[in-house]
Protein backbone atom coordinates (compact mmCIF):
# COMPACT_ATOMS: atom_id res chain seq x y z
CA UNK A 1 13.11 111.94 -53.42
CA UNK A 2 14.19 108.61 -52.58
CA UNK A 3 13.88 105.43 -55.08
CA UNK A 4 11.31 103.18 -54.85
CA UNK A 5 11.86 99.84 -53.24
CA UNK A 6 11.85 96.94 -55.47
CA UNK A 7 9.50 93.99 -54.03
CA UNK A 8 12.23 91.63 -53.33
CA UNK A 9 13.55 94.13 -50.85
CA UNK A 10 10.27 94.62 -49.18
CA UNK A 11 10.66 93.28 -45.04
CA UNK A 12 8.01 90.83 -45.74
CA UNK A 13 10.00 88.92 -47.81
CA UNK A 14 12.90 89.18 -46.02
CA UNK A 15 11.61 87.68 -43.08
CA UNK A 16 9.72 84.91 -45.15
CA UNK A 17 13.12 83.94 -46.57
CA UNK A 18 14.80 83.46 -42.89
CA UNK A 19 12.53 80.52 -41.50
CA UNK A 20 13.30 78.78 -45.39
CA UNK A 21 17.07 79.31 -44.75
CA UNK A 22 16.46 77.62 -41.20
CA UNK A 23 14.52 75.12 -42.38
CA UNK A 24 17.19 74.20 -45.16
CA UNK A 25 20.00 74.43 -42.61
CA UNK A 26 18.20 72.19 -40.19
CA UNK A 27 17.76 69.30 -42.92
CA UNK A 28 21.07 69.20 -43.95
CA UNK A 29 22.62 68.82 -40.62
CA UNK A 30 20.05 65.77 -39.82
CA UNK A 31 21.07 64.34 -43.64
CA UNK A 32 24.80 64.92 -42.36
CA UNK A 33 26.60 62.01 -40.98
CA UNK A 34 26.90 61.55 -37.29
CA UNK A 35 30.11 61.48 -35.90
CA UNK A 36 31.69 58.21 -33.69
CA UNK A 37 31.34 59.91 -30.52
CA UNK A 38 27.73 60.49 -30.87
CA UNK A 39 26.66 57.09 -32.02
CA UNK A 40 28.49 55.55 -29.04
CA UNK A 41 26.59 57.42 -26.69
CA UNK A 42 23.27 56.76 -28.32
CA UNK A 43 24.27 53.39 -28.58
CA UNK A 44 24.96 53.46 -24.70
CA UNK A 45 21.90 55.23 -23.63
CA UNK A 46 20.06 52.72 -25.66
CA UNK A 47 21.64 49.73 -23.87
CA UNK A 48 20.86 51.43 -20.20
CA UNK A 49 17.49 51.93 -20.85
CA UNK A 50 17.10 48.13 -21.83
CA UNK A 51 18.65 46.98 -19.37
CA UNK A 52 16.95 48.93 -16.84
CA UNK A 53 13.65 47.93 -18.31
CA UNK A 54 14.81 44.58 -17.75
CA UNK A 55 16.09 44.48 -14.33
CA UNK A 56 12.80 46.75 -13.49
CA UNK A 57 10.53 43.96 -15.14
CA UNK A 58 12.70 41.41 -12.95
CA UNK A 59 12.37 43.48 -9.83
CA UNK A 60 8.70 43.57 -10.56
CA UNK A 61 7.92 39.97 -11.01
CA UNK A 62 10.01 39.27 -7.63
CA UNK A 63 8.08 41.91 -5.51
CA UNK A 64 4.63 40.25 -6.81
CA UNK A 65 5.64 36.71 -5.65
CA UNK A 66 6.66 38.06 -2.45
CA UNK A 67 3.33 39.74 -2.05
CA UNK A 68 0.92 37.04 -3.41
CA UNK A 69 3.24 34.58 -1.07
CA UNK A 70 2.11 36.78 1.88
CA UNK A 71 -1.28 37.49 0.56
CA UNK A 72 -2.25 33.47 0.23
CA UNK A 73 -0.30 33.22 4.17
CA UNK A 74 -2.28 35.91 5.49
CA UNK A 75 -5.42 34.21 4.22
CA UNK A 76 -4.73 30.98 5.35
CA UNK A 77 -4.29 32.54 8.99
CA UNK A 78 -7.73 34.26 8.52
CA UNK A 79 -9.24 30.76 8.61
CA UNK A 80 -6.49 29.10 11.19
CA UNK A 81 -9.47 25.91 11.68
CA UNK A 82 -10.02 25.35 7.82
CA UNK A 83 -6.23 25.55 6.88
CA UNK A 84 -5.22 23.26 10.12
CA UNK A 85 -8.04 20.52 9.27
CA UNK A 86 -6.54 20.51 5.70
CA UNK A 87 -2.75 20.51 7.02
CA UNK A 88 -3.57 17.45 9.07
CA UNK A 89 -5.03 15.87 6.54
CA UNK A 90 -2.03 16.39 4.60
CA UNK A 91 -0.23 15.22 7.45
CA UNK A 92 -1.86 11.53 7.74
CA UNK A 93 -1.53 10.98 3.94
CA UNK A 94 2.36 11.50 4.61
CA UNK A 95 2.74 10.10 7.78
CA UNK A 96 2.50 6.43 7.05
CA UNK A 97 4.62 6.24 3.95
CA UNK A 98 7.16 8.04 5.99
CA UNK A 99 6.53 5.59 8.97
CA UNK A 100 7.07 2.62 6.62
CA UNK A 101 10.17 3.98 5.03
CA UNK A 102 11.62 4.28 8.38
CA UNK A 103 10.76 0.49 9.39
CA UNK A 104 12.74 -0.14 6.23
CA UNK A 105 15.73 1.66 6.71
CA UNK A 106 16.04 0.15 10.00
CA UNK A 107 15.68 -2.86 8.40
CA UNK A 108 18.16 -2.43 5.89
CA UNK A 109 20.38 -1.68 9.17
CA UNK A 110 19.39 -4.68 11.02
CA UNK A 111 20.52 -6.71 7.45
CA UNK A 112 23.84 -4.90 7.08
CA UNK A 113 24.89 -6.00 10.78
CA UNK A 114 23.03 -9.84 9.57
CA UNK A 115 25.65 -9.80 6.85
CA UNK A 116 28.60 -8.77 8.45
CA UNK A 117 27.75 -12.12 11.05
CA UNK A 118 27.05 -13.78 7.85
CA UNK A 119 29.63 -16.96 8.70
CA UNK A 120 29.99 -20.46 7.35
CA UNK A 121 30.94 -23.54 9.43
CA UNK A 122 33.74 -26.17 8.32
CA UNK A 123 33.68 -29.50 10.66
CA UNK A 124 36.75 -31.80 10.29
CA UNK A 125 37.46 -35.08 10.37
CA UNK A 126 37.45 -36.76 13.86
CA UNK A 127 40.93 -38.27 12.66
CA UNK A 128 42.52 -34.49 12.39
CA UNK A 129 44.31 -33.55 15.22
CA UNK A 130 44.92 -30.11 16.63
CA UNK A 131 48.31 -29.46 14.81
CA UNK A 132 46.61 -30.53 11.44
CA UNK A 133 43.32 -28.37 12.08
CA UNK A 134 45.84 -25.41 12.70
CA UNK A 135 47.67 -26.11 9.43
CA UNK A 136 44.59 -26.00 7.44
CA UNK A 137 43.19 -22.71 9.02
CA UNK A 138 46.45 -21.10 8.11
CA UNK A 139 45.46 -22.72 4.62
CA UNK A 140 42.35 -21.06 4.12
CA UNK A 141 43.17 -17.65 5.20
CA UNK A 142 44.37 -17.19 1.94
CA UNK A 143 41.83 -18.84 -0.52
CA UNK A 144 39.76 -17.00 -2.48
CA UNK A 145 36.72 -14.98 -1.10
CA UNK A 146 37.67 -15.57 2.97
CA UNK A 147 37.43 -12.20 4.52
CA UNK A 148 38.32 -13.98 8.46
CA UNK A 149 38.95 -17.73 9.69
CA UNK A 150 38.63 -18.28 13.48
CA UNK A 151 39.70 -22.55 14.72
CA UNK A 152 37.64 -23.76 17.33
CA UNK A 153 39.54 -26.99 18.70
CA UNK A 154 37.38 -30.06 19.99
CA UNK A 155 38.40 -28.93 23.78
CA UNK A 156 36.86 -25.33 22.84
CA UNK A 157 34.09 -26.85 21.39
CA UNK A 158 32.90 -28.99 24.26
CA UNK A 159 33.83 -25.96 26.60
CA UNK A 160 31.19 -23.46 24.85
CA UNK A 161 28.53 -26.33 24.28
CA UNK A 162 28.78 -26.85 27.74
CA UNK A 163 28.20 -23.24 29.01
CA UNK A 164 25.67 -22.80 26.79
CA UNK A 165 23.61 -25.83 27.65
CA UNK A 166 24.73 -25.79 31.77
CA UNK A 167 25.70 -29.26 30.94
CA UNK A 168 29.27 -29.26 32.32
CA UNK A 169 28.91 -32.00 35.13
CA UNK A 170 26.64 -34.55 32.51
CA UNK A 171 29.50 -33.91 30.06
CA UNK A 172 32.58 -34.18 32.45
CA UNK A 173 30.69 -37.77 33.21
CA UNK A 174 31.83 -38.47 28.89
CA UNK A 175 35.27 -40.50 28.34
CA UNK A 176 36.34 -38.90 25.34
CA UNK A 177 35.13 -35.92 23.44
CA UNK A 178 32.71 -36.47 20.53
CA UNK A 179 33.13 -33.19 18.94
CA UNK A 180 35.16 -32.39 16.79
CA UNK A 181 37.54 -29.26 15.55
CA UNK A 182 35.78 -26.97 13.59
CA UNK A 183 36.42 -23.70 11.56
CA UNK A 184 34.57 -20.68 10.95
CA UNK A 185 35.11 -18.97 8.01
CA UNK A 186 34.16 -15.40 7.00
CA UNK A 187 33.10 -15.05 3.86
CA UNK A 188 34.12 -11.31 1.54
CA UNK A 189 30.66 -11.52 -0.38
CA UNK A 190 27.93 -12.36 2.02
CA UNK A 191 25.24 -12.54 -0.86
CA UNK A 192 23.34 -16.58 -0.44
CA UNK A 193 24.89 -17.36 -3.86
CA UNK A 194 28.94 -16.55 -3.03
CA UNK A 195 28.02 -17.89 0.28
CA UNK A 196 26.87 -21.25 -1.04
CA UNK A 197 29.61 -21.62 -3.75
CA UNK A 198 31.95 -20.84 -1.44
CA UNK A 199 30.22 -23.43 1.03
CA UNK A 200 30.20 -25.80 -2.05
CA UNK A 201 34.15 -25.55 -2.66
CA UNK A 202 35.75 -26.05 0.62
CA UNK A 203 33.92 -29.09 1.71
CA UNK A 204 36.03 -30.33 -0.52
CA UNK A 205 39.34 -29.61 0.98
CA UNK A 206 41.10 -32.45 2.50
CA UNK A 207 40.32 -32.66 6.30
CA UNK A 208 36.72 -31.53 5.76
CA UNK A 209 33.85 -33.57 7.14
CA UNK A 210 30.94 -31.17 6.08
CA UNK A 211 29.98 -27.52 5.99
CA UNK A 212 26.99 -25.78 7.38
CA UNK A 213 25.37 -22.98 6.41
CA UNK A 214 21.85 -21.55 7.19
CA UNK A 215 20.94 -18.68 4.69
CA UNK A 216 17.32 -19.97 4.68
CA UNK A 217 16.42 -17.09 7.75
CA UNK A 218 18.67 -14.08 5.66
CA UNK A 219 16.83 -15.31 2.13
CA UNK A 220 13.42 -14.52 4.41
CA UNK A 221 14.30 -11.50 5.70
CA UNK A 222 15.62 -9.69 2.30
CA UNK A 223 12.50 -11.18 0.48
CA UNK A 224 10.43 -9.58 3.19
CA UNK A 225 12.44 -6.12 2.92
CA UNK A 226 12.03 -6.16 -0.76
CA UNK A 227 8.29 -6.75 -0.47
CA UNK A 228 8.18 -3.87 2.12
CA UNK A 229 10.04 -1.46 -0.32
CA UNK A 230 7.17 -2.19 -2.99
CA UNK A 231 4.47 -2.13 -0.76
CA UNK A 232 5.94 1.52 1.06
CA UNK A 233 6.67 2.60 -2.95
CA UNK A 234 2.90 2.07 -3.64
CA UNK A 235 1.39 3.20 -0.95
CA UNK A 236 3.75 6.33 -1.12
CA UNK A 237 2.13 6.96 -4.50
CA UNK A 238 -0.97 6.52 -2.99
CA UNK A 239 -1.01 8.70 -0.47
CA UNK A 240 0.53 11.05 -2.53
CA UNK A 241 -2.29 10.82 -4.76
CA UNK A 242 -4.81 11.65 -1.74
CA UNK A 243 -2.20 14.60 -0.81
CA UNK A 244 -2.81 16.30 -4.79
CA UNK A 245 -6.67 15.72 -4.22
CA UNK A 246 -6.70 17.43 -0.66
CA UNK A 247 -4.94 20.39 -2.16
CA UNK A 248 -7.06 20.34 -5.19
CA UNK A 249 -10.46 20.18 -3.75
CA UNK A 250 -9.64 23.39 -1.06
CA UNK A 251 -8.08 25.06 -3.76
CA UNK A 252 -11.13 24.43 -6.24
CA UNK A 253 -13.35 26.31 -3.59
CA UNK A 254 -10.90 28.88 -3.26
CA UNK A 255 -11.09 30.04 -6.61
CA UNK A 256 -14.58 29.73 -6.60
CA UNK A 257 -14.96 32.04 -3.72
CA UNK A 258 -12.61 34.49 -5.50
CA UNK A 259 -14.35 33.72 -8.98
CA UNK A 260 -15.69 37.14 -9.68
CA UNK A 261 -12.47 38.89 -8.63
CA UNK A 262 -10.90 36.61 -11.36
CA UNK A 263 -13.10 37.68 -13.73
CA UNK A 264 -11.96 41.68 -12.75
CA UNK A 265 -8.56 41.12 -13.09
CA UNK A 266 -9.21 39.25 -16.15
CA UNK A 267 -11.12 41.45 -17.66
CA UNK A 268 -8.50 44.43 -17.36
CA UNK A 269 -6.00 42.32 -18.72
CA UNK A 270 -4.76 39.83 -16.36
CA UNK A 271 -2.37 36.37 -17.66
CA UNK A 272 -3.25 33.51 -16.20
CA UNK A 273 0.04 33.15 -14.66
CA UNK A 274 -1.14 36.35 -12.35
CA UNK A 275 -4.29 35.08 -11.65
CA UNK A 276 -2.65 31.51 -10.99
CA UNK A 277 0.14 32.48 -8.90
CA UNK A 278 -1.43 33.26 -5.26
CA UNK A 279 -3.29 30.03 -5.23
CA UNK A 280 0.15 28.30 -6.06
CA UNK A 281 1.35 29.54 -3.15
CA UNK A 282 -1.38 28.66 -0.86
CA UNK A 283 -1.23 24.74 -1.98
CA UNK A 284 2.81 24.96 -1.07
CA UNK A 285 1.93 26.57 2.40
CA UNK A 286 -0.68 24.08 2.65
CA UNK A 287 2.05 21.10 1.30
CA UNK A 288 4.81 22.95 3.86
CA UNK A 289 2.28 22.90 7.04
CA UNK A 290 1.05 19.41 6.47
CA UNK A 291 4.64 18.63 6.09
CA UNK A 292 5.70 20.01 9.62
CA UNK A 293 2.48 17.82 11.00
CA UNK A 294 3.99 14.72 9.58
CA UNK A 295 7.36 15.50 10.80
CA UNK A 296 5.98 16.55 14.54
CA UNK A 297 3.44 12.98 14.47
CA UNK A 298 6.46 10.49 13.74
CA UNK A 299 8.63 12.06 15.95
CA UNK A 300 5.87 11.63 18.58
CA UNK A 301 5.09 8.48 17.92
CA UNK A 302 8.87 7.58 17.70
CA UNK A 303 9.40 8.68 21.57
CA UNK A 304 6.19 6.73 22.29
CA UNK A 305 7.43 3.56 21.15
CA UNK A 306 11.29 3.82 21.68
CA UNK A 307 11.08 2.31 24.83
CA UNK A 308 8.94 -0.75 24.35
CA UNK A 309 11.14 -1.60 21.48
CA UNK A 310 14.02 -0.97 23.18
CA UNK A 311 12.61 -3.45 26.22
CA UNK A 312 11.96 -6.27 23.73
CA UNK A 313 15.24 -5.96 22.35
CA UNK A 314 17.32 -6.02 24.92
CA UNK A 315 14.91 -8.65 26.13
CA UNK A 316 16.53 -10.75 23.36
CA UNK A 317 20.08 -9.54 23.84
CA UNK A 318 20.51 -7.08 21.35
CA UNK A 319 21.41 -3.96 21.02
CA UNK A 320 18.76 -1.79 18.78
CA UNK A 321 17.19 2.01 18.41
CA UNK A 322 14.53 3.23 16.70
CA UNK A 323 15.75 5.02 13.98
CA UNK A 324 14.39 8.96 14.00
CA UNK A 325 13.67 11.25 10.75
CA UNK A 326 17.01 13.52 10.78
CA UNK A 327 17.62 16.79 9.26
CA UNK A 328 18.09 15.01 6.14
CA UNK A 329 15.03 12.75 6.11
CA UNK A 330 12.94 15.99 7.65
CA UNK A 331 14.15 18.12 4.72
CA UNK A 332 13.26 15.57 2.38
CA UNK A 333 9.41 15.56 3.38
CA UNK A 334 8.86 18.78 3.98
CA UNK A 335 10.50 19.32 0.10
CA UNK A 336 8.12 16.47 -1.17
CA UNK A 337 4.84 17.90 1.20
CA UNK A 338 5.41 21.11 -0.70
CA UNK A 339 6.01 20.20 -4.06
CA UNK A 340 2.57 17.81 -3.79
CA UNK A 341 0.66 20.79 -2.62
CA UNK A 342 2.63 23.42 -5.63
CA UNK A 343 1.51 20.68 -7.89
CA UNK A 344 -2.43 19.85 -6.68
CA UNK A 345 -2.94 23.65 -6.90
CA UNK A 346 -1.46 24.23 -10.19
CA UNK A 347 -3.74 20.99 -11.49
CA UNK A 348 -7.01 22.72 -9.36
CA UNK A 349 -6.31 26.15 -10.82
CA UNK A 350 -5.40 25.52 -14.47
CA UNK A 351 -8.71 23.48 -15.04
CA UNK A 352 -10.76 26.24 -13.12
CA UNK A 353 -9.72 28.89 -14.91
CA UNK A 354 -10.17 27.40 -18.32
CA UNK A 355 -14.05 27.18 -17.36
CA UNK A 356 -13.68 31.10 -15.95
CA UNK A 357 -14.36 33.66 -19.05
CA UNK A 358 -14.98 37.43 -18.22
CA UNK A 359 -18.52 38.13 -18.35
């Protein structure tokens, strides 16, 4: 007869002790202390997910401006008559400030080559003969602020006032010559003031009868180019102005087209930087096309006039071209065009959407 079992050797407790030795096991190895090798690679799995979240987030946000930038082209094309009559519209707001700002820098040209002919006259003394006239020339290529100094004897003189008046046979009819010797001096600074005080100081060298100088025509024509550069500055503002209210008002009834698909996307969730970004894009394409209009009309109307001008100028006996808009100058407006129309739709769309609520 065998012995009777005591309870603590019954199989029930047995197995009711195994999952508590388990359990016991299992929370001391979690309380003991992780070695190096295993925080490092936590550590690194840690920094790869982040920085896959982040480059995923970044990847995102690229491939959502690349599709609301095709999305707001797409519908522009879907009304090609709308979007044109609001790209030329665009266009004529830019085209004049641009056509002025051209007429200035051709200006600014014409006032460069003005001051590089900028010259002052010295007339001597009818007593100074040829050998003293050529001492004092040498003299004054070396005074202060004389860039050139050219002697024009009394023979010379009478020979060029001659041709240029087809008076030779009334003035071979003359005894003597009544002109006298003169010099023409090249000032450094060309400004009216260094001009004038350099005028002013050698009249008084010995030998000098007077000096002439006729700034009265350059003081004109720099007043007038600096009241063209404020009146091109203002009307550039101006028209820049009527560019951010074209983009605004077509934007305005864009979003109220779209109004109750704002409200959708704002009800799920949507920032206002989503719902904001495809009509930013339209008012650049808008700004970009107008842009291109500008930059076709003026150089249109460039080859239209180039040859009249050209005519009258040589008409005159000079030399002169229209200036045209260059890469530069083209870059430049199509930059500014696209900013104007990034900024009219961001002013449009931010005070829209504060009067859109989700219904």
């Amino acid at each position: 007869m065998s012995p009777p079992r005591s309870r603590n050797d019954s199989p029930s407790s047995r197995e009711r002790g195994q999952p508590r030795a388990e359990t016991r096991t299992r929370k001391a190895a979690a309380q003991a202390p992780e070695s190096p090798e295993a925080t490092e690679r936590a550590a690194r799995k840690g920094a790869r997910s982040s920085r896959v979240s982040v480059e995923s987030r970044y990847r995102s946000w690229l491939r959502h401006h690349a599709a609301m930038a095709r999305d707001s082209a797409r519908r522009l094309l879907v009304a090609p008559i709308a979007s044109l009559l609001t790209m030329l519209a665009i266009a004529i707001a830019l085209t004049l400030p641009a056509a002025l700002w051209l007429a200035l820098d051709s200006a600014r040209l014409l006032d460069n080559e003005l001051n590089d002919s900028a010259q002052l006259t010295l007339y001597l003394e009818t007593s100074v003969d040829e050998s003293q006239a050529l001492t004092l020339s040498d003299s004054l290529r070396d005074a202060a602020g004389v860039g050139g100094v050219r002697l024009i004897t009394a023979a010379e003189g009478m020979q060029e006032f001659a041709q240029a008046l087809d008076l030779k046979r009334s003035l071979s009819l003359l005894d003597d010559n009544p002109l006298p010797a003169s010099i023409v001096i090249t000032p450094l600074d060309t400004t009216p003031e260094s001009v004038r005080a350099l005028a002013t100081r050698l009249e008084g060298e010995p030998g000098v009868a007077s000096a002439r100088l006729d700034l009265a025509w350059l003081e004109r024509l720099r007043q007038l180019g600096e009241l063209g550069q404020k009146v091109t500055l203002g009307l550039a503002l101006l028209f820049g102005l009527g560019v951010l209210l074209v983009v605004g008002n077509t934007i305005r009834l864009s979003v109220e087209s779209r109004r109750q698909e704002i409200e959708v996307v704002t009800l799920i969730g949507a920032t206002h930087a989503f719902v904001r970004r495809p009509f930013l894009y339209s008012g650049a394409w808008y700004g970009l096309g107008g842009g291109l209009l500008a930059c076709g009309i003026l150089a249109l109307g460039g080859n239209w006039l180039a040859a009249p001008v050209t005519a009258l100028v040589q008409s005159y006996g000079g030399n002169y071209v229209l200036p045209a808009l260059g890469i530069a100058g083209g870059a430049t407006l199509l930059v500014s065009s696209t900013i104007l129309g990034w900024i009219g739709a961001w002013i449009a769309v931010g005070r829209h959407l504060a009067s859109i609520s989700p219904r």
